[in-house]
Protein backbone atom coordinates (compact mmCIF):
# COMPACT_ATOMS: atom_id res chain seq x y z
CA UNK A 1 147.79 109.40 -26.06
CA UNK A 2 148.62 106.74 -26.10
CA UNK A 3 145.18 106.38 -27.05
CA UNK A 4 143.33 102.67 -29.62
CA UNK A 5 141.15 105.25 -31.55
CA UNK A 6 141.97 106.91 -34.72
CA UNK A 7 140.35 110.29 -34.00
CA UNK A 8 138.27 111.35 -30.51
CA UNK A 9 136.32 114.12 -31.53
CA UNK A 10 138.19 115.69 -34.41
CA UNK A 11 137.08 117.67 -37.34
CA UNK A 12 139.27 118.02 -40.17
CA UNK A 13 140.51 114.95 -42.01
CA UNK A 14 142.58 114.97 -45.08
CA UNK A 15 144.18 112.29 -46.67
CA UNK A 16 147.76 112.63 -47.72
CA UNK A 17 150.13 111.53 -50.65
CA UNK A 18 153.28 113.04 -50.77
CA UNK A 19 152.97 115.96 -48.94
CA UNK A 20 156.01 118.49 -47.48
CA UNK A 21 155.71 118.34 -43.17
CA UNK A 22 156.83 121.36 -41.38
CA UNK A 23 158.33 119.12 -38.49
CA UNK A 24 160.84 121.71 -36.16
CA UNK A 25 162.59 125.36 -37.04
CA UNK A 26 163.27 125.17 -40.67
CA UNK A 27 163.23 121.52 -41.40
CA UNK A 28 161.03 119.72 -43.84
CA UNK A 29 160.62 116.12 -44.86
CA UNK A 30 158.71 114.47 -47.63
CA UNK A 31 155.88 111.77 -46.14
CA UNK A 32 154.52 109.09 -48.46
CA UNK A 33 150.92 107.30 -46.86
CA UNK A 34 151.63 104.74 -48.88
CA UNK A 35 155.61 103.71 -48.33
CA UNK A 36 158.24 103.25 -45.73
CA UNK A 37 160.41 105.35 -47.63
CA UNK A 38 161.54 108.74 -46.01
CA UNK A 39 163.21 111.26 -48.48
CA UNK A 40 165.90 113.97 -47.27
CA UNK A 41 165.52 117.10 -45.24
CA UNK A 42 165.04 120.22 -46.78
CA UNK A 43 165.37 123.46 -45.50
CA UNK A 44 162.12 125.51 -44.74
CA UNK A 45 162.00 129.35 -43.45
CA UNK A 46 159.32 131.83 -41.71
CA UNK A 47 157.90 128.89 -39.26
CA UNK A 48 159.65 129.87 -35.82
CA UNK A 49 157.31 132.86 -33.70
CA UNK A 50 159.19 135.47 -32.59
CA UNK A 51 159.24 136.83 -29.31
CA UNK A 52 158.04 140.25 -28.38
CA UNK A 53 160.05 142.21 -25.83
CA UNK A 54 158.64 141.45 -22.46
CA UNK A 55 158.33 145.12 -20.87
CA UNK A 56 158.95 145.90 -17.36
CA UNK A 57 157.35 144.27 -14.11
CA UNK A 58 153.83 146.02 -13.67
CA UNK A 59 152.99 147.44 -10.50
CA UNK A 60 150.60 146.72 -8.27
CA UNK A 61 147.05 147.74 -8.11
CA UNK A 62 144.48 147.70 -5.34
CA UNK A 63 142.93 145.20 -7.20
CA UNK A 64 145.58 143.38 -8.64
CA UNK A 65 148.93 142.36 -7.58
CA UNK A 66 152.39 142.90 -9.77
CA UNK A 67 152.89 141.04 -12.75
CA UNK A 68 156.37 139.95 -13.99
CA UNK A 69 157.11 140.27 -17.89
CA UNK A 70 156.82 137.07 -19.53
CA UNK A 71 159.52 135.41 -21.19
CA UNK A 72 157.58 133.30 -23.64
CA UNK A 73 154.86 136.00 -24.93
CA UNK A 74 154.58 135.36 -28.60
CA UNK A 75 155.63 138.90 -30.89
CA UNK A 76 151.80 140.60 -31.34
CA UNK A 77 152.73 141.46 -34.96
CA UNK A 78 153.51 137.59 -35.65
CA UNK A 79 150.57 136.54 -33.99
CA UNK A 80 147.90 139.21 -36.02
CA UNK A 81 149.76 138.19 -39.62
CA UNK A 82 149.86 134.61 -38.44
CA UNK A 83 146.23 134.19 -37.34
CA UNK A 84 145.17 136.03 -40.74
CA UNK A 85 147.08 133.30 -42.92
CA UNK A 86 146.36 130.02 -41.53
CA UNK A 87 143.01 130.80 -39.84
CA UNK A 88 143.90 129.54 -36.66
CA UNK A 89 142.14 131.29 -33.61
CA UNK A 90 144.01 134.65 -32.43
CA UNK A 91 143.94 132.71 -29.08
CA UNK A 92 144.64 129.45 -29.97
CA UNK A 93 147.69 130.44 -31.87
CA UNK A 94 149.08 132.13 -28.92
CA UNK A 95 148.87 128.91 -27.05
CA UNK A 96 150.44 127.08 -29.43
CA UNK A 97 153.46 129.76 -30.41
CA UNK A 98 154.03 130.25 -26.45
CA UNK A 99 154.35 126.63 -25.97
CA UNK A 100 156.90 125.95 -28.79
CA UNK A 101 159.11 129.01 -27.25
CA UNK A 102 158.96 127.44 -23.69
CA UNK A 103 159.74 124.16 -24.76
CA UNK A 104 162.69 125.40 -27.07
CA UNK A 105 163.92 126.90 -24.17
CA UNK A 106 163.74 124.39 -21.71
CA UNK A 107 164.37 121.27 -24.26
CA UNK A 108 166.78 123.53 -26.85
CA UNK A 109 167.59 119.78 -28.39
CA UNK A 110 163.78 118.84 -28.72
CA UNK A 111 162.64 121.92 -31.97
CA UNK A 112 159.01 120.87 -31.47
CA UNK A 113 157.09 123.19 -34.03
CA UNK A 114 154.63 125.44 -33.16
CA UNK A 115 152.44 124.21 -36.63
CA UNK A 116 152.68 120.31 -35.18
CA UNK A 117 151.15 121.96 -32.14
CA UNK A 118 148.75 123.66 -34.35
CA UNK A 119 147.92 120.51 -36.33
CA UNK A 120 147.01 118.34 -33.35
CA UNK A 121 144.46 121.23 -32.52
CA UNK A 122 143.32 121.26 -35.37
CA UNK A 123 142.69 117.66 -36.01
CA UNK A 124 141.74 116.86 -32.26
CA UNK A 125 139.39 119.54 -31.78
CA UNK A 126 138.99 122.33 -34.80
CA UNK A 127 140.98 124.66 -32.16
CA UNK A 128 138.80 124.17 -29.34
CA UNK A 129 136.03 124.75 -31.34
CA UNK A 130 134.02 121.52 -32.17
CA UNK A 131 130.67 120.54 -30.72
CA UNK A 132 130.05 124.29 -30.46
CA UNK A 133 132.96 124.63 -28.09
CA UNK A 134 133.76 128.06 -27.85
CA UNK A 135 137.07 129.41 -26.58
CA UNK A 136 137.07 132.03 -24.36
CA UNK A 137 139.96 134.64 -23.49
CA UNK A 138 141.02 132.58 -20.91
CA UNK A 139 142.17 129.96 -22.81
CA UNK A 140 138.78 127.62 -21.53
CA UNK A 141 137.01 125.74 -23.86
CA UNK A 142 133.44 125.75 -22.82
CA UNK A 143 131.45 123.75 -22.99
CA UNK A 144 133.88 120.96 -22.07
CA UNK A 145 135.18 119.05 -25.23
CA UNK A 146 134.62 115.60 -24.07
CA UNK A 147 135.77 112.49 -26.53
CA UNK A 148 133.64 109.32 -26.85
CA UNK A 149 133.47 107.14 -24.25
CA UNK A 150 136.26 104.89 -24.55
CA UNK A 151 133.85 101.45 -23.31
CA UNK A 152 135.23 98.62 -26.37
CA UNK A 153 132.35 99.86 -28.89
CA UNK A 154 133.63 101.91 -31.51
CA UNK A 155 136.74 102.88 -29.67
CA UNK A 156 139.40 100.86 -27.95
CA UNK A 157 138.48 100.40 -24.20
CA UNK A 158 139.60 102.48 -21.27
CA UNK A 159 138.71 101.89 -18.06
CA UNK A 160 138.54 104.17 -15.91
CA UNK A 161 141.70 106.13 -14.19
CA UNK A 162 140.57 109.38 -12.09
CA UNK A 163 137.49 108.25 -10.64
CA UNK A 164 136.00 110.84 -13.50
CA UNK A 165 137.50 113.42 -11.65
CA UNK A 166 138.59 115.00 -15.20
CA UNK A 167 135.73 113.45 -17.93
CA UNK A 168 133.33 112.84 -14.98
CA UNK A 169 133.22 108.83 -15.98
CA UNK A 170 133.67 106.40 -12.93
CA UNK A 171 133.52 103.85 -15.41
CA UNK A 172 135.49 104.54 -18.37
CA UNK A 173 137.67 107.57 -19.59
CA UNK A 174 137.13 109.66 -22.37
CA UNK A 175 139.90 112.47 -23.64
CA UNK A 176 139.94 115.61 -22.55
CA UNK A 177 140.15 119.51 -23.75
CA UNK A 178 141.25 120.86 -26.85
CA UNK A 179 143.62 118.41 -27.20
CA UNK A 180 142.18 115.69 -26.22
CA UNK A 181 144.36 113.62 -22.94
CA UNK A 182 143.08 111.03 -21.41
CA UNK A 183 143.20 111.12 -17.73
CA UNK A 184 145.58 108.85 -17.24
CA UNK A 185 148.32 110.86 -19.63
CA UNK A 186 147.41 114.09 -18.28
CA UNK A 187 148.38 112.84 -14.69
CA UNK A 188 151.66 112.61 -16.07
CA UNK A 189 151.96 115.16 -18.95
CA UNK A 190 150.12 117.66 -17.46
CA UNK A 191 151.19 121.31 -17.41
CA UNK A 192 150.96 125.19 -16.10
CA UNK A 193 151.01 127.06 -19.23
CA UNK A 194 149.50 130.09 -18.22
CA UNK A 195 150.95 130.10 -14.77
CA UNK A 196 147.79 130.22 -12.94
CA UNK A 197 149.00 127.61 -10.66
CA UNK A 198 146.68 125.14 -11.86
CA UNK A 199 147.45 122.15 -15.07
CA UNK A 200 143.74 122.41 -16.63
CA UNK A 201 143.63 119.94 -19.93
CA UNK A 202 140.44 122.17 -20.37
CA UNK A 203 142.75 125.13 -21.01
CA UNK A 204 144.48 125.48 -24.21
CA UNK A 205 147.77 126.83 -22.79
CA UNK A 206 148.18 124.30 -20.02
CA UNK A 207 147.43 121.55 -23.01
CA UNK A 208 149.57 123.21 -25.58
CA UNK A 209 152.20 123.05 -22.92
CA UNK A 210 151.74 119.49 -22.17
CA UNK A 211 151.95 118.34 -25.89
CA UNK A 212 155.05 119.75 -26.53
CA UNK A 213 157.00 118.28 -23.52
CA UNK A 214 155.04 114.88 -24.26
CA UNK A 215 156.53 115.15 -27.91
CA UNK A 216 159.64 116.02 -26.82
CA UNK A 217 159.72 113.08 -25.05
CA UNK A 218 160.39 111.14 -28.24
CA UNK A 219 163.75 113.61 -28.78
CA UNK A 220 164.86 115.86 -31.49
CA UNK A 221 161.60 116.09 -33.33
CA UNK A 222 163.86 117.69 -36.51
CA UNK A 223 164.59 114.22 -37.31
CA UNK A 224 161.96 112.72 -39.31
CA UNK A 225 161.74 108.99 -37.76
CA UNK A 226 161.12 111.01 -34.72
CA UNK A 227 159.03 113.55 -35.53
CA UNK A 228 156.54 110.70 -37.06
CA UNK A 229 157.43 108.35 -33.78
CA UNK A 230 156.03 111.40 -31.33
CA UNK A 231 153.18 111.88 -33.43
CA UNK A 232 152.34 108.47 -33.58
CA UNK A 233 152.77 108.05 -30.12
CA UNK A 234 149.46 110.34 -29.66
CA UNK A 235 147.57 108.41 -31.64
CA UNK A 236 148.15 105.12 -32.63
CA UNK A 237 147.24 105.37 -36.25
CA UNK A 238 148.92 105.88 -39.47
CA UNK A 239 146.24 107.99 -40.84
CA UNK A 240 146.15 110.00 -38.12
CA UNK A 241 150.26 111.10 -38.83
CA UNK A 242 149.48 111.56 -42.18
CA UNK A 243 146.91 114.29 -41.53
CA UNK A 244 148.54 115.90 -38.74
CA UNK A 245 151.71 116.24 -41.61
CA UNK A 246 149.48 117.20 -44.34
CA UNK A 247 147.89 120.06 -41.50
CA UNK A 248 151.10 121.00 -40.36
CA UNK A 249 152.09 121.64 -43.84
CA UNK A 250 149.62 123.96 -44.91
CA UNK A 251 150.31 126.00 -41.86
CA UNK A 252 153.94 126.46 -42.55
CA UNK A 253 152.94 126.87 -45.68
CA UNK A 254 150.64 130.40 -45.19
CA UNK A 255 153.46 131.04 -42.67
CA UNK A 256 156.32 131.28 -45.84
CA UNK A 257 153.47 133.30 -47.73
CA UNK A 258 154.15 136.59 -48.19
């Protein structure tokens, strides 16, 4: 991310002819595997998370301090139908819905989609659930989703960039939390999305956070060029856009389902 491998340690792979990609609040494009050719927008509805009203600041308790409302909290109700559709984790689709409502707030022109968000989780690491991964309420996947050493074998080579301070490797990296960063990107990319203080690639709202300002990097991701220049950007592979459209798809897909 940039990364010389095709996948890390993802699950799901689908190949892709002509499928319909989700790619920003109500915008759809055509992608073809198999051509250069790109055919119009068209309009798409029921992909954007609403956002449920905040409440007051809570008051403090002996044994816990005052909490302000938070501005990016995803609506509950979305969330429950949303999870029940697509399948995505109750917790993992928070992550992903919070960070597309920060990011459209702080980037208005950027419209990265909460289901491209979605599909990189799902593609990079089943929703921080493969390898028997389990994610916990606190966003951590445990145990840590680590992705093959990246040493020149069957992966492009790495060498090493935090003193394994994140993939504990003093010799080569190797990606990093649910959605997979390799040290040297997450020094750069990485983000506070649960406002703990801390940027944690381990935890899915810091690395939700993180994707979407990487990706938004690349500009207004409505635009298909772009949209497929950001995602390619993560992964240098073909194959790997075409899946993370064909993903992305489906979930706005179940999202338009009534």
């Amino acid at each position: 991310m940039p990364r010389p491998d095709r996948y890390l340690v993802g699950a799901v792979t689908v190949a892709v002819l002509m499928v319909a990609l989700v790619i920003g609040v109500g915008v759809a494009f055509a992608y073809d595997a198999g051509s250069s050719r790109r055919p119009p927008l068209a309009e798409a509805t029921g992909i954007a998370p609403a956002v449920t009203d905040a409440g007051p600041v809570q008051p403090a308790t002996p044994d816990r301090p005052a909490t302000a409302p938070d501005p990016y909290r995803p609506d509950d109700t979305w969330l429950a139908q949303l999870a029940g559709r697509t399948g995505i984790p109750l917790r993992a689709l928070t992550a992903y819905a919070r960070a597309h409502l920060r990011a459209a707030a702080e980037q208005p022109g950027c419209r990265v989609a909460w289901n491209s968000l979605a599909a990189i989780g799902g593609i990079e690491s089943t929703h921080g659930s493969v390898h028997d991964s389990v994610l916990g309420e606190d966003g951590v996947a445990r145990p840590t989703i680590l992705g093959p050493v990246l040493d020149g074998g069957a992966f492009g080579a790495v060498r090493d960039t935090d003193d394994g301070a994140l993939d504990g490797d003093r010799a080569w990296d190797r990606a990093i939390g649910p959605l997979q960063f390799i040290p040297s990107t997450w020094e750069r990319w990485g983000a506070d999305g649960d406002g703990d203080g801390a940027a944690d690639p381990n935890q899915i709202d810091d690395a939700a956070l993180a994707a979407a300002r990487y990706l938004c990097h690349a500009g207004d991701l409505a635009d298909p060029e772009t949209w497929r220049r950001a995602i390619f950007s993560f992964n240098h592979s073909d194959a790997y856009v075409a899946d993370i459209a064909n993903l992305a798809n489906v979930y706005a897909s179940r999202a338009a389902s009534s």
